[in-house]
PDB file of N, CA and C in Angstrom:
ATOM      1  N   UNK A   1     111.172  56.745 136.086  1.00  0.00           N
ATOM      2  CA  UNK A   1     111.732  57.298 137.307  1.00  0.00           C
ATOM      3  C   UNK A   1     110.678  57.167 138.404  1.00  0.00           C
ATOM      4  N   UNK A   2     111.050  56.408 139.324  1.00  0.00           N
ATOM      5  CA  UNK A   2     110.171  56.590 140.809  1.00  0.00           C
ATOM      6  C   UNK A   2     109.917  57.642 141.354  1.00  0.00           C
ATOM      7  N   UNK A   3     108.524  58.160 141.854  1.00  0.00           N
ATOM      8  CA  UNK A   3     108.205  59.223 142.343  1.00  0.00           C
ATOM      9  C   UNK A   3     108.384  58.519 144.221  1.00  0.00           C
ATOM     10  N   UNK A   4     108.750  59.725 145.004  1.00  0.00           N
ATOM     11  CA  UNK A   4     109.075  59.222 146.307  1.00  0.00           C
ATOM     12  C   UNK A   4     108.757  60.112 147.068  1.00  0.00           C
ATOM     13  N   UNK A   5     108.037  60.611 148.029  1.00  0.00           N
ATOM     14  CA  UNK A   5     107.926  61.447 149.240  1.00  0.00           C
ATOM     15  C   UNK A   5     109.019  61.031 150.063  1.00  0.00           C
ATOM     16  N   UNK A   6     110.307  61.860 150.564  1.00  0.00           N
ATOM     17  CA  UNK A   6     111.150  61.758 151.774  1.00  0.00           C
ATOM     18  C   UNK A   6     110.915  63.439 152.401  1.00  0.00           C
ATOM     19  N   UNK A   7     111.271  62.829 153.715  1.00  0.00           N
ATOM     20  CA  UNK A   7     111.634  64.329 154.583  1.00  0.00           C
ATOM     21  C   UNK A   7     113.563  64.899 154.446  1.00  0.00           C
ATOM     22  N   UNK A   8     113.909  66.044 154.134  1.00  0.00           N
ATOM     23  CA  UNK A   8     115.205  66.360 153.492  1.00  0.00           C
ATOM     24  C   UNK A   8     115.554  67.607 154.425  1.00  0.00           C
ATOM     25  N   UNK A   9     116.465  67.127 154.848  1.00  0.00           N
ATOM     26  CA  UNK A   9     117.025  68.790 155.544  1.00  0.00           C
ATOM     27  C   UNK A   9     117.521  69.509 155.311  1.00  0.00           C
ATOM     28  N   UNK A  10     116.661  70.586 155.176  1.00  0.00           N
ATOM     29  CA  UNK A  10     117.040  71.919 154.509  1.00  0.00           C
ATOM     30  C   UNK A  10     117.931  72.336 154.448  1.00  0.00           C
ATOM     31  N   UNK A  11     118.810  72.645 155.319  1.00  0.00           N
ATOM     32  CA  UNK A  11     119.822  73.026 155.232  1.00  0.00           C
ATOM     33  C   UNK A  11     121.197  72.306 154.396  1.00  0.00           C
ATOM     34  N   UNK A  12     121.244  70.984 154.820  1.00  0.00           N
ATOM     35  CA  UNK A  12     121.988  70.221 153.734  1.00  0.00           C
ATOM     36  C   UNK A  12     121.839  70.384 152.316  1.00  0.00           C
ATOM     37  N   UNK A  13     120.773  70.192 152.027  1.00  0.00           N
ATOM     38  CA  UNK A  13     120.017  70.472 150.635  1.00  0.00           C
ATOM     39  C   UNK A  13     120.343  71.846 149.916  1.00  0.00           C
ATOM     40  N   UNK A  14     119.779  72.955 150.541  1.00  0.00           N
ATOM     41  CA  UNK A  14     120.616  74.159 150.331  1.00  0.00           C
ATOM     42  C   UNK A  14     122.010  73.918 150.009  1.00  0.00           C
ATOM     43  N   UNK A  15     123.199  73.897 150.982  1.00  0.00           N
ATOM     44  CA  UNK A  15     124.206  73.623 150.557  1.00  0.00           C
ATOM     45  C   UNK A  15     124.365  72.693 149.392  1.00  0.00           C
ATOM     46  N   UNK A  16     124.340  71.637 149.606  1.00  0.00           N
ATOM     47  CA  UNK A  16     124.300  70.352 148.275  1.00  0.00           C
ATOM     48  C   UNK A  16     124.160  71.243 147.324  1.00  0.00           C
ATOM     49  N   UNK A  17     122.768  71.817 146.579  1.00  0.00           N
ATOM     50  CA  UNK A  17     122.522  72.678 145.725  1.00  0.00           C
ATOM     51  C   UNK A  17     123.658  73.555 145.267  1.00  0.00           C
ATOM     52  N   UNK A  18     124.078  74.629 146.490  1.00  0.00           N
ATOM     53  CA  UNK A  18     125.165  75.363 146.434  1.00  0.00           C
ATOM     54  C   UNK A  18     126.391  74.781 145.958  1.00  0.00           C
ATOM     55  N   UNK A  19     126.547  73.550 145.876  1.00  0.00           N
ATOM     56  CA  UNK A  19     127.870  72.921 145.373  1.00  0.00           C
ATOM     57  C   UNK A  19     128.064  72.200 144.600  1.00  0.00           C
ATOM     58  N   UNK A  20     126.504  71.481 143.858  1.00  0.00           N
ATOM     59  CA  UNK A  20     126.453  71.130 142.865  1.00  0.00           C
ATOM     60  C   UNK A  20     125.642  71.953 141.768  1.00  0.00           C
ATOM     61  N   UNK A  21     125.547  73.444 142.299  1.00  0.00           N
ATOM     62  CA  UNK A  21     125.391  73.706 141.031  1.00  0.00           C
ATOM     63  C   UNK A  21     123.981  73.689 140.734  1.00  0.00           C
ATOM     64  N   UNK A  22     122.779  73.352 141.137  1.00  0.00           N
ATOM     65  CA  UNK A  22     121.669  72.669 141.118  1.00  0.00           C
ATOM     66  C   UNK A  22     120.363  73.949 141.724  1.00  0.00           C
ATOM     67  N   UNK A  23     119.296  74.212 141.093  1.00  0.00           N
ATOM     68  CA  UNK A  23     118.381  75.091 141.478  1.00  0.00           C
ATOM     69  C   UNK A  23     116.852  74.348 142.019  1.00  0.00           C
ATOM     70  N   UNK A  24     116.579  73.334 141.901  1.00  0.00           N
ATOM     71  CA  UNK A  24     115.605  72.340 142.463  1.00  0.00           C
ATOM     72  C   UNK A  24     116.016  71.448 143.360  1.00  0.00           C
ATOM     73  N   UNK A  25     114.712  70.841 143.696  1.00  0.00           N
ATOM     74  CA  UNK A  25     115.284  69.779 145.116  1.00  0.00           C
ATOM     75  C   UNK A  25     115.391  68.321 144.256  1.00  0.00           C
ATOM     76  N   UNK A  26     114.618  68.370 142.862  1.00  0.00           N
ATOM     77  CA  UNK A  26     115.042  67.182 142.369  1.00  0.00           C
ATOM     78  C   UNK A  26     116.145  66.850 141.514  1.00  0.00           C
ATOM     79  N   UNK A  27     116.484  68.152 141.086  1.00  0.00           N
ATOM     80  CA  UNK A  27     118.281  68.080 140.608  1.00  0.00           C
ATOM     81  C   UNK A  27     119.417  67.918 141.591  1.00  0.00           C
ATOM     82  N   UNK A  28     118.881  68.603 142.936  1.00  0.00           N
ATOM     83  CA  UNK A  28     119.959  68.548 144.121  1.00  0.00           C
ATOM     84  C   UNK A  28     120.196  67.214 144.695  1.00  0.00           C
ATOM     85  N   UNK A  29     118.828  66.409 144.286  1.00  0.00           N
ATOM     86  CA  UNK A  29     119.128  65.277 144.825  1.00  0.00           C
ATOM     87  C   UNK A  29     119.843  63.968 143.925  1.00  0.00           C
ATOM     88  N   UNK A  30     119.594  64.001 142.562  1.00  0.00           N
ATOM     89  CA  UNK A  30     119.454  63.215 141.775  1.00  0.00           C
ATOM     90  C   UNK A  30     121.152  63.744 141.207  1.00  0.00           C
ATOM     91  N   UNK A  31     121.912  65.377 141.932  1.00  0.00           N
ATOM     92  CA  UNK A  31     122.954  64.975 141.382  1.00  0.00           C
ATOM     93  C   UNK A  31     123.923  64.611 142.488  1.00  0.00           C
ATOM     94  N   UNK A  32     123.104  64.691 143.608  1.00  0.00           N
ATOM     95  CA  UNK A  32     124.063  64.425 144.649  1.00  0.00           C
ATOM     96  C   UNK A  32     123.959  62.578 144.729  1.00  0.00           C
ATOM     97  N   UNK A  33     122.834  61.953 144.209  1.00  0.00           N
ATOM     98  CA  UNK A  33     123.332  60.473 143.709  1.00  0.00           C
ATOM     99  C   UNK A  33     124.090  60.042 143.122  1.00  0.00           C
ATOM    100  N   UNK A  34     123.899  60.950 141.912  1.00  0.00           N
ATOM    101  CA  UNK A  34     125.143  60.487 140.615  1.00  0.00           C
ATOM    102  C   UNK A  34     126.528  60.770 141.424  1.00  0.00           C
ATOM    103  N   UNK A  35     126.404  61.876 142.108  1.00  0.00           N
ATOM    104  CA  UNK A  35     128.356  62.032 142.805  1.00  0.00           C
ATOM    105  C   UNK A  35     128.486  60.843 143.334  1.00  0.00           C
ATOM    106  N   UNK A  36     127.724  60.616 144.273  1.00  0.00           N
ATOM    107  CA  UNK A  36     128.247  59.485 145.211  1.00  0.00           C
ATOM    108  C   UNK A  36     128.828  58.046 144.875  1.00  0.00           C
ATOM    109  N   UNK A  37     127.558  57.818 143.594  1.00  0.00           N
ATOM    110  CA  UNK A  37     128.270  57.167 142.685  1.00  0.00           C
ATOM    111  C   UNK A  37     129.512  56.797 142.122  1.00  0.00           C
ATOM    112  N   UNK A  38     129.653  58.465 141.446  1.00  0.00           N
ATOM    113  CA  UNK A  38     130.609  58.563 140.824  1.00  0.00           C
ATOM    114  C   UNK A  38     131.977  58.429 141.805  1.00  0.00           C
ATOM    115  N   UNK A  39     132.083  59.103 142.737  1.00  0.00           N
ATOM    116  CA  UNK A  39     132.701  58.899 143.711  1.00  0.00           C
ATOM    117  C   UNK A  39     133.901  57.442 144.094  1.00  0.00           C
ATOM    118  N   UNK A  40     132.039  56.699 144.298  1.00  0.00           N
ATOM    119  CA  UNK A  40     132.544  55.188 145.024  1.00  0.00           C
ATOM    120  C   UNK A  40     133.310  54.823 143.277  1.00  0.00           C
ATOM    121  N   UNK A  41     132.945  54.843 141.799  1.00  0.00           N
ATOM    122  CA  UNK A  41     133.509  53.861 141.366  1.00  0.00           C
ATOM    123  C   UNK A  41     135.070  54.309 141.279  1.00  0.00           C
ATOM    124  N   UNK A  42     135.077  55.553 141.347  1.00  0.00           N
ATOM    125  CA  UNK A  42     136.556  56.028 140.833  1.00  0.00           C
ATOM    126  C   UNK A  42     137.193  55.350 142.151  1.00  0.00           C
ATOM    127  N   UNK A  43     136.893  55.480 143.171  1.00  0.00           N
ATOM    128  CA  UNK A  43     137.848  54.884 144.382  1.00  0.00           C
ATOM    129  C   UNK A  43     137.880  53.274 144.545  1.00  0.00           C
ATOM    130  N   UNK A  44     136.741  52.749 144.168  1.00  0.00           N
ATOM    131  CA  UNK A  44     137.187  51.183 143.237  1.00  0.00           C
ATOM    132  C   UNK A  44     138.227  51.396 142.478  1.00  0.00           C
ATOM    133  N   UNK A  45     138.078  51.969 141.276  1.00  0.00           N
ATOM    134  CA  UNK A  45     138.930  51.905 139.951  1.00  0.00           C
ATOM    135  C   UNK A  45     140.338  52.005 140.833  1.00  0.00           C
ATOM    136  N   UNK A  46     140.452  53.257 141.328  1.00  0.00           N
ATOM    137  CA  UNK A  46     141.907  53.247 142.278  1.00  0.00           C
ATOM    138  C   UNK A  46     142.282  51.984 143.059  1.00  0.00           C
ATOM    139  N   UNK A  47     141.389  51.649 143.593  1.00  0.00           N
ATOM    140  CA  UNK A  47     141.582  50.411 144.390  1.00  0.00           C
ATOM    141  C   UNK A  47     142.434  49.346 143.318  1.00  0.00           C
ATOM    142  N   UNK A  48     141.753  49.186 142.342  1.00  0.00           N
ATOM    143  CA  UNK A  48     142.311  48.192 141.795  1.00  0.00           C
ATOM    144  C   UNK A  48     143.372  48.383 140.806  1.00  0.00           C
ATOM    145  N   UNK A  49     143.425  49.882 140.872  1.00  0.00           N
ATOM    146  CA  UNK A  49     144.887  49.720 139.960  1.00  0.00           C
ATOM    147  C   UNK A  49     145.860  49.916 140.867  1.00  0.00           C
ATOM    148  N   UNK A  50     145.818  50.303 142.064  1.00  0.00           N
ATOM    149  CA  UNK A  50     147.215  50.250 142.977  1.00  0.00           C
ATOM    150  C   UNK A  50     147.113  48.438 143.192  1.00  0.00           C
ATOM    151  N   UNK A  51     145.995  47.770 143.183  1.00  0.00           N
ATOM    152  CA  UNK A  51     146.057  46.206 143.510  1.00  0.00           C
ATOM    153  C   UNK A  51     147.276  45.647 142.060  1.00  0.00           C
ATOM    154  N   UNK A  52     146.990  46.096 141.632  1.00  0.00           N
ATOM    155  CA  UNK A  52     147.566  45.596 140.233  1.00  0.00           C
ATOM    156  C   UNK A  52     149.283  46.104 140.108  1.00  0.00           C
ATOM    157  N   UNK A  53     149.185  47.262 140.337  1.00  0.00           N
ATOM    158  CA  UNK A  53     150.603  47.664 140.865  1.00  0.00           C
ATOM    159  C   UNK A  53     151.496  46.722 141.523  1.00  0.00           C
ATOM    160  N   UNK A  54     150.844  46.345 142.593  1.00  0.00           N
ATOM    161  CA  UNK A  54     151.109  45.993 143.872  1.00  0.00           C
ATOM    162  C   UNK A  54     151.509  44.374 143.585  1.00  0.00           C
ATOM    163  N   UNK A  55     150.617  44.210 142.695  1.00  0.00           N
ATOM    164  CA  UNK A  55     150.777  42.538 141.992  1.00  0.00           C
ATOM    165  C   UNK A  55     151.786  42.465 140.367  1.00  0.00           C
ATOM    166  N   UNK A  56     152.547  43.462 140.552  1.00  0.00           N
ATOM    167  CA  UNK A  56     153.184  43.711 138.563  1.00  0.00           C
ATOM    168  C   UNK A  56     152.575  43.766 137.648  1.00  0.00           C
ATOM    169  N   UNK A  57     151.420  43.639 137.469  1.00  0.00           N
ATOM    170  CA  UNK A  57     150.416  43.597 136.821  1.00  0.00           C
ATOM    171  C   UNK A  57     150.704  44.576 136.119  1.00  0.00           C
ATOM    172  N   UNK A  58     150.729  45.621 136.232  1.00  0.00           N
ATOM    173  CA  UNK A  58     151.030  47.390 135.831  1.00  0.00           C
ATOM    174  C   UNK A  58     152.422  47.787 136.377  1.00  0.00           C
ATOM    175  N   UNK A  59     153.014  48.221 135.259  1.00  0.00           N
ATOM    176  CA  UNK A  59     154.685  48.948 136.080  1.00  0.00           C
ATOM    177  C   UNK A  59     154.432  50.209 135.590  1.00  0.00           C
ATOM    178  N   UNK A  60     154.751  51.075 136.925  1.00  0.00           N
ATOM    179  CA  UNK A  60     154.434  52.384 136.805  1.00  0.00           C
ATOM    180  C   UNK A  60     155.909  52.299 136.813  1.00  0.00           C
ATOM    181  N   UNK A  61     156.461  53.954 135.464  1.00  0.00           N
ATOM    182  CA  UNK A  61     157.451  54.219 135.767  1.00  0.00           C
ATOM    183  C   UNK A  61     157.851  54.640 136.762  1.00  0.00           C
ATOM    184  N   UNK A  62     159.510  54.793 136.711  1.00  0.00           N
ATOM    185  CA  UNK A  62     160.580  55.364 138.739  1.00  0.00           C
ATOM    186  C   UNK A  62     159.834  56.599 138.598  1.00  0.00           C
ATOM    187  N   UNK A  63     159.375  57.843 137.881  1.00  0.00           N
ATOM    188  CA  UNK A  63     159.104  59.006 138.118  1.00  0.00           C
ATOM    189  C   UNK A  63     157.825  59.064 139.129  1.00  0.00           C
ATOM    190  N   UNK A  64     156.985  58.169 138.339  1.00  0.00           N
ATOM    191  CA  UNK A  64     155.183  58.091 138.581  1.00  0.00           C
ATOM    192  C   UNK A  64     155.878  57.150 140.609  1.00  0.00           C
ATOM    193  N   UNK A  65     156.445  56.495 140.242  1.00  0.00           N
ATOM    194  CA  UNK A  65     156.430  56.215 141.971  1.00  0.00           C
ATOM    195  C   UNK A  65     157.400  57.033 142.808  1.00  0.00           C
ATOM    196  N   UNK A  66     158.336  57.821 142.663  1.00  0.00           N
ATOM    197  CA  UNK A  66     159.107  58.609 143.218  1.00  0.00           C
ATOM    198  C   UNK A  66     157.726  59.563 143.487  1.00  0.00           C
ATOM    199  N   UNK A  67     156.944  60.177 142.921  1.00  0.00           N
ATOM    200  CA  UNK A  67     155.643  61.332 142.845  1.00  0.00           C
ATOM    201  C   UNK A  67     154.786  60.733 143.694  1.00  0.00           C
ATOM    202  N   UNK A  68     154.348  59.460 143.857  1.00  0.00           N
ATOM    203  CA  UNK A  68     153.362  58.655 144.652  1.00  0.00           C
ATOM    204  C   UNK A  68     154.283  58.647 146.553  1.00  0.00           C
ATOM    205  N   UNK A  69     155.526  58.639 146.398  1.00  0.00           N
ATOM    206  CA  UNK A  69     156.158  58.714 147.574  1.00  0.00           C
ATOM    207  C   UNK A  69     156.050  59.895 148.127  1.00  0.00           C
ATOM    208  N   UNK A  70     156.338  60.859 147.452  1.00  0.00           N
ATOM    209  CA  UNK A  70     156.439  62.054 147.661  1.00  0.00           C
ATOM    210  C   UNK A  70     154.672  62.843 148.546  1.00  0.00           C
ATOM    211  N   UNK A  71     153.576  62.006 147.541  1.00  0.00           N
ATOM    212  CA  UNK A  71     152.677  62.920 148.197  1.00  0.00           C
ATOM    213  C   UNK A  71     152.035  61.685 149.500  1.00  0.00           C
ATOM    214  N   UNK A  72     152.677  60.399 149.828  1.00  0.00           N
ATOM    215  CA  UNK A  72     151.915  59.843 150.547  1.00  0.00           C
ATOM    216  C   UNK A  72     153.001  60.484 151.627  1.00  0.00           C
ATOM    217  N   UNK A  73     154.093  61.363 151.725  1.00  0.00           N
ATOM    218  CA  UNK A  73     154.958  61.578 152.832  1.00  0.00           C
ATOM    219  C   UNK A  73     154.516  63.070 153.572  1.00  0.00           C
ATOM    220  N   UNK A  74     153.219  63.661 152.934  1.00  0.00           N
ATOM    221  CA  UNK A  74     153.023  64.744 152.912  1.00  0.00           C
ATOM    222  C   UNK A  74     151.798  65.122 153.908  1.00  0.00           C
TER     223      UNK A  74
END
């Protein structure tokens, strides 16, 4: 693991902490990486299974897209 001097603003950090759960500045940071992460791949993964949808690739049943209508009308 790389050791790194940055300047961090407190206040963000605090919060961050507060929402992940986290009592250090090197857990606050190291889990607010992993989210972001985690984040971007799940919204890939989405990306590409509505691509796939979109291409027949995947047939979602009438329920699963009647439910997808429903909350993009919302």
């Amino acid at each position: 693991m790389a050791r790194t001097v940055v300047d961090l603003d407190d206040a963000a950090l605090a919060e961050a902490a507060r929402y992940l759960g986290t009592t250090t500045k090197k857990d606050t940071v190291n889990a607010a990486l992993r989210e972001i992460i985690d984040r971007r791949r799940r919204a890939e993964a989405i990306a590409r299974m509505r691509a796939m949808v979109a291409t027949g690739e995947i047939d979602l049943p009438e329920t699963e897209l009647a439910r997808q209508g429903n909350e993009s009308a919302a």
